[in-house]
PDB file of N, CA and C in Angstrom:
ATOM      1  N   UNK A   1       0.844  -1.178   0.000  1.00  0.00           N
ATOM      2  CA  UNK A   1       0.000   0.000   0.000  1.00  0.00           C
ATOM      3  C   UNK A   1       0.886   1.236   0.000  1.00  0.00           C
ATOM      4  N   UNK A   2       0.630   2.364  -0.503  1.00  0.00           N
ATOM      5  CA  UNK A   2       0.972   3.455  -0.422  1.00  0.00           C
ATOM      6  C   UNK A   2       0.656   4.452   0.534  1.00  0.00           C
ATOM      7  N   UNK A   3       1.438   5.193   1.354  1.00  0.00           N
ATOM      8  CA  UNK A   3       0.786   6.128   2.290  1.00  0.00           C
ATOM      9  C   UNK A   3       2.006   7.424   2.512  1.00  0.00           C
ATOM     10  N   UNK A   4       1.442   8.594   2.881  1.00  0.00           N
ATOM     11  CA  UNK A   4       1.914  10.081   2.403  1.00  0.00           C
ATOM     12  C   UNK A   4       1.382  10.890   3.773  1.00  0.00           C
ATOM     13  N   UNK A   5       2.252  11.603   3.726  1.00  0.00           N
ATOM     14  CA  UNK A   5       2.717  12.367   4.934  1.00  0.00           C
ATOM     15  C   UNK A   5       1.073  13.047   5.637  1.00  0.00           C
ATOM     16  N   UNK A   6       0.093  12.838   6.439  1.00  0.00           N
ATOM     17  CA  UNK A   6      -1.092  13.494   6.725  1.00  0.00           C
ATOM     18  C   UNK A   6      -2.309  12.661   6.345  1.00  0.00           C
ATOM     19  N   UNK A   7      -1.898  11.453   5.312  1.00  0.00           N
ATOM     20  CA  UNK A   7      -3.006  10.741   4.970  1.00  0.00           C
ATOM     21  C   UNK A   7      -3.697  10.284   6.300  1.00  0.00           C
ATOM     22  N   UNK A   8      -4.630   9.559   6.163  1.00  0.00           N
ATOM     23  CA  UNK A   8      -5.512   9.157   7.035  1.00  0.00           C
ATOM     24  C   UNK A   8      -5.486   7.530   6.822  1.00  0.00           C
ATOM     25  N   UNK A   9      -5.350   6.654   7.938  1.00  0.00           N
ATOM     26  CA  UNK A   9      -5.771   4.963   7.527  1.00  0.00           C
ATOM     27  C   UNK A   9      -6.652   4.643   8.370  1.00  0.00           C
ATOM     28  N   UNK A  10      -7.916   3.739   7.672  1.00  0.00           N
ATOM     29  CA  UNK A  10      -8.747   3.450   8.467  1.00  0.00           C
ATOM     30  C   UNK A  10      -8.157   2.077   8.999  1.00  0.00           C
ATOM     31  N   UNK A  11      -8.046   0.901   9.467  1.00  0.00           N
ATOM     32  CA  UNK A  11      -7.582  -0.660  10.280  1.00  0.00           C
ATOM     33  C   UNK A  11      -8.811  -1.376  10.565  1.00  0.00           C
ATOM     34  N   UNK A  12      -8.356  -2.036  10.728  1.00  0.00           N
ATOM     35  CA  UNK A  12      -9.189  -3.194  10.699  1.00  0.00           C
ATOM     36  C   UNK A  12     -10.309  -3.745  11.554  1.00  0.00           C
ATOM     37  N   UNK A  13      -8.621  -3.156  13.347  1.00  0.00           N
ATOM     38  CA  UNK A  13      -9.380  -3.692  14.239  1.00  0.00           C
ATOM     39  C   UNK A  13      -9.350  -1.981  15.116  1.00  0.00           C
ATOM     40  N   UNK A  14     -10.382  -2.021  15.753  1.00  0.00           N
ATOM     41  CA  UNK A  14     -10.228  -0.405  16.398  1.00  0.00           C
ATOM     42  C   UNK A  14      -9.336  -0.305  17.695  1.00  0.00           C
ATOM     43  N   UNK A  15      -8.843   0.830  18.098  1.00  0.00           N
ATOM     44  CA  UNK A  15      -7.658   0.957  19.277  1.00  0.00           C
ATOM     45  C   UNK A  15      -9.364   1.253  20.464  1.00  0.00           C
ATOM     46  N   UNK A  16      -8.055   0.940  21.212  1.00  0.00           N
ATOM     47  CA  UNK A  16      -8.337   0.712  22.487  1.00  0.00           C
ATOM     48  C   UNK A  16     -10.005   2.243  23.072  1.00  0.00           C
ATOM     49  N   UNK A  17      -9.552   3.160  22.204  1.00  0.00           N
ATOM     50  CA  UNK A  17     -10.313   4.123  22.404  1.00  0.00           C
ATOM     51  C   UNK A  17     -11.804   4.150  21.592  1.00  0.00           C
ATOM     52  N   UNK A  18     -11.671   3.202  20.576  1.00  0.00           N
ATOM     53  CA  UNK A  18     -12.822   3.226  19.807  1.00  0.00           C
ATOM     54  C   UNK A  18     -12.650   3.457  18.708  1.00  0.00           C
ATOM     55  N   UNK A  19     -11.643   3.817  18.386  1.00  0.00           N
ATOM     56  CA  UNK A  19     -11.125   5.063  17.380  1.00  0.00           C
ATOM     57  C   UNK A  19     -10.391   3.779  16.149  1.00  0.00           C
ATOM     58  N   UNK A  20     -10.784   4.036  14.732  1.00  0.00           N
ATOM     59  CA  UNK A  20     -10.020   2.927  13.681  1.00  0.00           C
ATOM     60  C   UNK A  20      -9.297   3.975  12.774  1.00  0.00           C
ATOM     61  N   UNK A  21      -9.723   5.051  13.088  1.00  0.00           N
ATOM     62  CA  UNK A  21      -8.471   6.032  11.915  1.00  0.00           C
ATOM     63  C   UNK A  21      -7.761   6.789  12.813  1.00  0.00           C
ATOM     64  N   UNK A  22      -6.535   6.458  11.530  1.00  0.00           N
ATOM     65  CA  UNK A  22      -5.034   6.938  11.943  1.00  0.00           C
ATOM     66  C   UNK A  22      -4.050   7.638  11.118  1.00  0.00           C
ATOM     67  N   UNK A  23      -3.735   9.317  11.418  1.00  0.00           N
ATOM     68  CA  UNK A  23      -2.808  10.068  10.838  1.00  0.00           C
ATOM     69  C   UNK A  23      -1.482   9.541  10.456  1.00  0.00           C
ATOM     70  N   UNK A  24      -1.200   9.232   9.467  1.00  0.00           N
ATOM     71  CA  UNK A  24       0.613   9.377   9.191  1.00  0.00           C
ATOM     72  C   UNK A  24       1.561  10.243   9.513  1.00  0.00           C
ATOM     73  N   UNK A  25       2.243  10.590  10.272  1.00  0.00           N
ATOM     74  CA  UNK A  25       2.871  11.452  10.611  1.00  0.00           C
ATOM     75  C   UNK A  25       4.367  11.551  10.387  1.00  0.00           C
ATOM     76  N   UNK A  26       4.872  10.361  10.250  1.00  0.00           N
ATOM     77  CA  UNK A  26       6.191   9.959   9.701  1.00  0.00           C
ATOM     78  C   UNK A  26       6.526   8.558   8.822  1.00  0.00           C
ATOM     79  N   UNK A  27       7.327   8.687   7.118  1.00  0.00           N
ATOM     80  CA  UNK A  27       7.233   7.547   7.113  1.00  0.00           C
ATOM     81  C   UNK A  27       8.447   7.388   6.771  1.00  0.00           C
ATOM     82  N   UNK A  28       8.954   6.103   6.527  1.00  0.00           N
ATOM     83  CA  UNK A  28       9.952   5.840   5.778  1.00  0.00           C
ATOM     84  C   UNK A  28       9.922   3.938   6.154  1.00  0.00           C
ATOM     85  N   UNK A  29      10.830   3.535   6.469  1.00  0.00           N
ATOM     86  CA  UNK A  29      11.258   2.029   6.464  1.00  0.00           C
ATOM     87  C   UNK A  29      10.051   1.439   7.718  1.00  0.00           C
ATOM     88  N   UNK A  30      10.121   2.632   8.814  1.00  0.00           N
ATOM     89  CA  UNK A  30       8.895   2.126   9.920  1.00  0.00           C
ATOM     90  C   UNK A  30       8.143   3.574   9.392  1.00  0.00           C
ATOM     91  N   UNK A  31       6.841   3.361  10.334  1.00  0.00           N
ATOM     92  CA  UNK A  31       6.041   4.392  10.089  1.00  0.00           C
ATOM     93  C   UNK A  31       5.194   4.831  11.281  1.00  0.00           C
ATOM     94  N   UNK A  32       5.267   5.987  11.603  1.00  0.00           N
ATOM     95  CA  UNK A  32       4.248   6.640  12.861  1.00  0.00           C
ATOM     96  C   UNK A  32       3.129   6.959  12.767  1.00  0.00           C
ATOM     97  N   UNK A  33       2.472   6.522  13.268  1.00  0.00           N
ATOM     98  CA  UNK A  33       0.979   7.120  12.638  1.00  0.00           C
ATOM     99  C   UNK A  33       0.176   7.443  14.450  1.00  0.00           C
ATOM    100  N   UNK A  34      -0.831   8.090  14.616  1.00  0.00           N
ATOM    101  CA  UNK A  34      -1.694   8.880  15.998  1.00  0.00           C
ATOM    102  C   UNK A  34      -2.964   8.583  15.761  1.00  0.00           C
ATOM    103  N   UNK A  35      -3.280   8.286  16.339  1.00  0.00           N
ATOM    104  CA  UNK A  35      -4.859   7.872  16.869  1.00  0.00           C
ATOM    105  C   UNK A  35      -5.321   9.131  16.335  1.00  0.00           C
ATOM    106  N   UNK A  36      -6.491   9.159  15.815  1.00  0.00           N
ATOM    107  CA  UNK A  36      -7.581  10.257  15.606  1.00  0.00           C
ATOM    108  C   UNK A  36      -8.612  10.664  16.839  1.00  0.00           C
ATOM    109  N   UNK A  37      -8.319   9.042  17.404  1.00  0.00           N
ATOM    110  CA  UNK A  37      -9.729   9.112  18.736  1.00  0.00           C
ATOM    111  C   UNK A  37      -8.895  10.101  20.168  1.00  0.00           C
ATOM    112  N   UNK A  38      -7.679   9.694  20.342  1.00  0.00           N
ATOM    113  CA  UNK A  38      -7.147   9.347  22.077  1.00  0.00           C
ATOM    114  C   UNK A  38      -6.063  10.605  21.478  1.00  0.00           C
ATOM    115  N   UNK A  39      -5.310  10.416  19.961  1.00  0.00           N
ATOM    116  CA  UNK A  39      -3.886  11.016  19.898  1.00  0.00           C
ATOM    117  C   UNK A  39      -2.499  10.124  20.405  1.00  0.00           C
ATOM    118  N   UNK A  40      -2.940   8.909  20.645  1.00  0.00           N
ATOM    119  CA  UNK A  40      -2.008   8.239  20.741  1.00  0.00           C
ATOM    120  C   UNK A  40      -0.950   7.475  19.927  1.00  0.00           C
ATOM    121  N   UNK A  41       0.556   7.742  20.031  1.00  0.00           N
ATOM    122  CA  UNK A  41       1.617   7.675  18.607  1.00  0.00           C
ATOM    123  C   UNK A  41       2.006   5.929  18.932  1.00  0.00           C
ATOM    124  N   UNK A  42       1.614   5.601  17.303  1.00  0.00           N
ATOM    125  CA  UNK A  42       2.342   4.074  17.549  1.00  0.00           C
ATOM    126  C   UNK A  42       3.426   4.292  16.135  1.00  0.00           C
ATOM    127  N   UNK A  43       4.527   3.306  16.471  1.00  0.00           N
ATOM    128  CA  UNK A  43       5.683   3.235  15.104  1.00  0.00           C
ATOM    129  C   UNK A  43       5.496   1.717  15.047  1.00  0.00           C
ATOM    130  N   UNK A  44       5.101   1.723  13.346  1.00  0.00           N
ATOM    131  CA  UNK A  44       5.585   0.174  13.028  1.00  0.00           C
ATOM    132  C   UNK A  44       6.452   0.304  11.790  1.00  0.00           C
ATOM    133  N   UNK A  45       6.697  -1.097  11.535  1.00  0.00           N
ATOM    134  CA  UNK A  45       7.204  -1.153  10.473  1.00  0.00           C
ATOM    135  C   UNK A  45       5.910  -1.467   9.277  1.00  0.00           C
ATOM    136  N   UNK A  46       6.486  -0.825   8.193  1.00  0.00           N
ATOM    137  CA  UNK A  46       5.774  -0.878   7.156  1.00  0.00           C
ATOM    138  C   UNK A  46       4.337  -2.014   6.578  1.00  0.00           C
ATOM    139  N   UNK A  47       5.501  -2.893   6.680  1.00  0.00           N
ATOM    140  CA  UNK A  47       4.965  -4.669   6.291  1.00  0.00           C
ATOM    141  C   UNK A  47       3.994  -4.854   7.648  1.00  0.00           C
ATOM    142  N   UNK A  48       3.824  -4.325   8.549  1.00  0.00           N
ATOM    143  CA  UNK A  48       2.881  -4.904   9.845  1.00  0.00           C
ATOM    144  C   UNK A  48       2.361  -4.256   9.464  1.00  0.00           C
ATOM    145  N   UNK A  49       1.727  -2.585   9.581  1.00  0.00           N
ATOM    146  CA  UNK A  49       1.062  -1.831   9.152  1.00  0.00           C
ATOM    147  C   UNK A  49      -0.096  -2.024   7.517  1.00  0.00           C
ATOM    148  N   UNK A  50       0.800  -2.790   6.937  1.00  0.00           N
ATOM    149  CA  UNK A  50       0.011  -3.181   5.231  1.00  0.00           C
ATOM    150  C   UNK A  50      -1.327  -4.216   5.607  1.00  0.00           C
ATOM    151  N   UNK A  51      -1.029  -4.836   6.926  1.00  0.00           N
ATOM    152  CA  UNK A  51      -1.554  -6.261   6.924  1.00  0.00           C
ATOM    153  C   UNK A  51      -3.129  -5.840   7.899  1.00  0.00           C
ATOM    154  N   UNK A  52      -2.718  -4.696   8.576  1.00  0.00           N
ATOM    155  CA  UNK A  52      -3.724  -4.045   9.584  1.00  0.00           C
ATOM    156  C   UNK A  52      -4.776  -3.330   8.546  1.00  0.00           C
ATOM    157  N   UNK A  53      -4.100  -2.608   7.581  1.00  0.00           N
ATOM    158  CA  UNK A  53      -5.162  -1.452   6.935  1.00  0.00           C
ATOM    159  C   UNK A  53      -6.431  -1.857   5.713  1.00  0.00           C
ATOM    160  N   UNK A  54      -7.156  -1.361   6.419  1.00  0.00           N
ATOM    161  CA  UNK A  54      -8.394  -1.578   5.480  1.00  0.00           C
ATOM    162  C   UNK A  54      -8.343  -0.429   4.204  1.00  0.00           C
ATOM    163  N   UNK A  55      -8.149   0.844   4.297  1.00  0.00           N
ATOM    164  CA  UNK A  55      -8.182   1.930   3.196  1.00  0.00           C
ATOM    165  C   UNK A  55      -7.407   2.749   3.845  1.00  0.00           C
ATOM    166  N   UNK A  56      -7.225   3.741   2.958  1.00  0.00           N
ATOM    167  CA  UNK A  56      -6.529   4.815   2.716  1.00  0.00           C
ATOM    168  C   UNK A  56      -7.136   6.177   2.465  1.00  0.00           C
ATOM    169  N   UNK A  57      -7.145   7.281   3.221  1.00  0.00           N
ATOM    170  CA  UNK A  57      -7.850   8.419   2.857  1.00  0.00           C
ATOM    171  C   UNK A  57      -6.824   9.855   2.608  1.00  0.00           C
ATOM    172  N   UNK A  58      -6.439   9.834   1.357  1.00  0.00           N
ATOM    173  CA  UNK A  58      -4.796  10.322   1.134  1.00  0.00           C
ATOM    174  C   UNK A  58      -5.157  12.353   1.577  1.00  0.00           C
ATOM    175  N   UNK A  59      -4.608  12.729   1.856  1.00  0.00           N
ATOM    176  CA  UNK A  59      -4.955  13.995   3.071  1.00  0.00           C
ATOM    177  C   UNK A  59      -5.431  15.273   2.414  1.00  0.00           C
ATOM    178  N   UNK A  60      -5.370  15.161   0.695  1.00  0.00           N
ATOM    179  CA  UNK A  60      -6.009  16.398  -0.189  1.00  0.00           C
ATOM    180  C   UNK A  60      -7.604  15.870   0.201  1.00  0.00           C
ATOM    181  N   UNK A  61      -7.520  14.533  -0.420  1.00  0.00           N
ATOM    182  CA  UNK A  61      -9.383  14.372  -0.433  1.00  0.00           C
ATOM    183  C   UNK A  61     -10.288  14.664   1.200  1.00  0.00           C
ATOM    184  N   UNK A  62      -9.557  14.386   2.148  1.00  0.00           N
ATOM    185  CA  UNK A  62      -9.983  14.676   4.045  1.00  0.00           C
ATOM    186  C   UNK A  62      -9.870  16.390   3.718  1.00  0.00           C
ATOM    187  N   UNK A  63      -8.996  16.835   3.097  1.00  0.00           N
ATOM    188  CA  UNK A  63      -9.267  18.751   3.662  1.00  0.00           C
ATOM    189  C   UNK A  63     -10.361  18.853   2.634  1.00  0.00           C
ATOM    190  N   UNK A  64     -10.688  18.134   1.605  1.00  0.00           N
ATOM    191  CA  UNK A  64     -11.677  18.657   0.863  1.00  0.00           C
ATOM    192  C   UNK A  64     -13.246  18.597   1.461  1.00  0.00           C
ATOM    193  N   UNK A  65     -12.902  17.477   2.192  1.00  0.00           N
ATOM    194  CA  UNK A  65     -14.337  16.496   2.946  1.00  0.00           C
ATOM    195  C   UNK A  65     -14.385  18.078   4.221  1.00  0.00           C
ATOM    196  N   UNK A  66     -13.780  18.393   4.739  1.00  0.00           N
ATOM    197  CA  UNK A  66     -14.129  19.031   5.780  1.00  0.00           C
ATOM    198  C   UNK A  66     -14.085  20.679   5.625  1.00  0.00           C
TER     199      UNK A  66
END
């Protein structure tokens, strides 16, 4: 999957807060991404992250939505 600096990922299974979408905030070989619900920062690596995500909401089309 592809993902870009602000995109949005929705997952599969929801965090602890309720919350299933998650900001990108850093990527490269691992990747950081923050809870939308709580704000809470997790780093994975790429390949774990591919296997969790249901879609992708790349961060032009979210500023357009709001």
């Amino acid at each position: 999957m592809t993902y870009g600096l602000g995109d949005t990922i929705i997952t599969k299974k929801k965090h602890v807060c309720g919350s299933d979408a998650w900001e990108v905030i850093r990527y490269g070989v691992d990747i950081r991404i923050r809870c939308k619900g709580c704000g809470r920062e997790v780093m994975m690596f790429k390949a774990d992250l591919d296997r969790r995500v249901v879609r992708v909401i790349p961060a032009e089309k979210e500023k357009l939505s709001t």
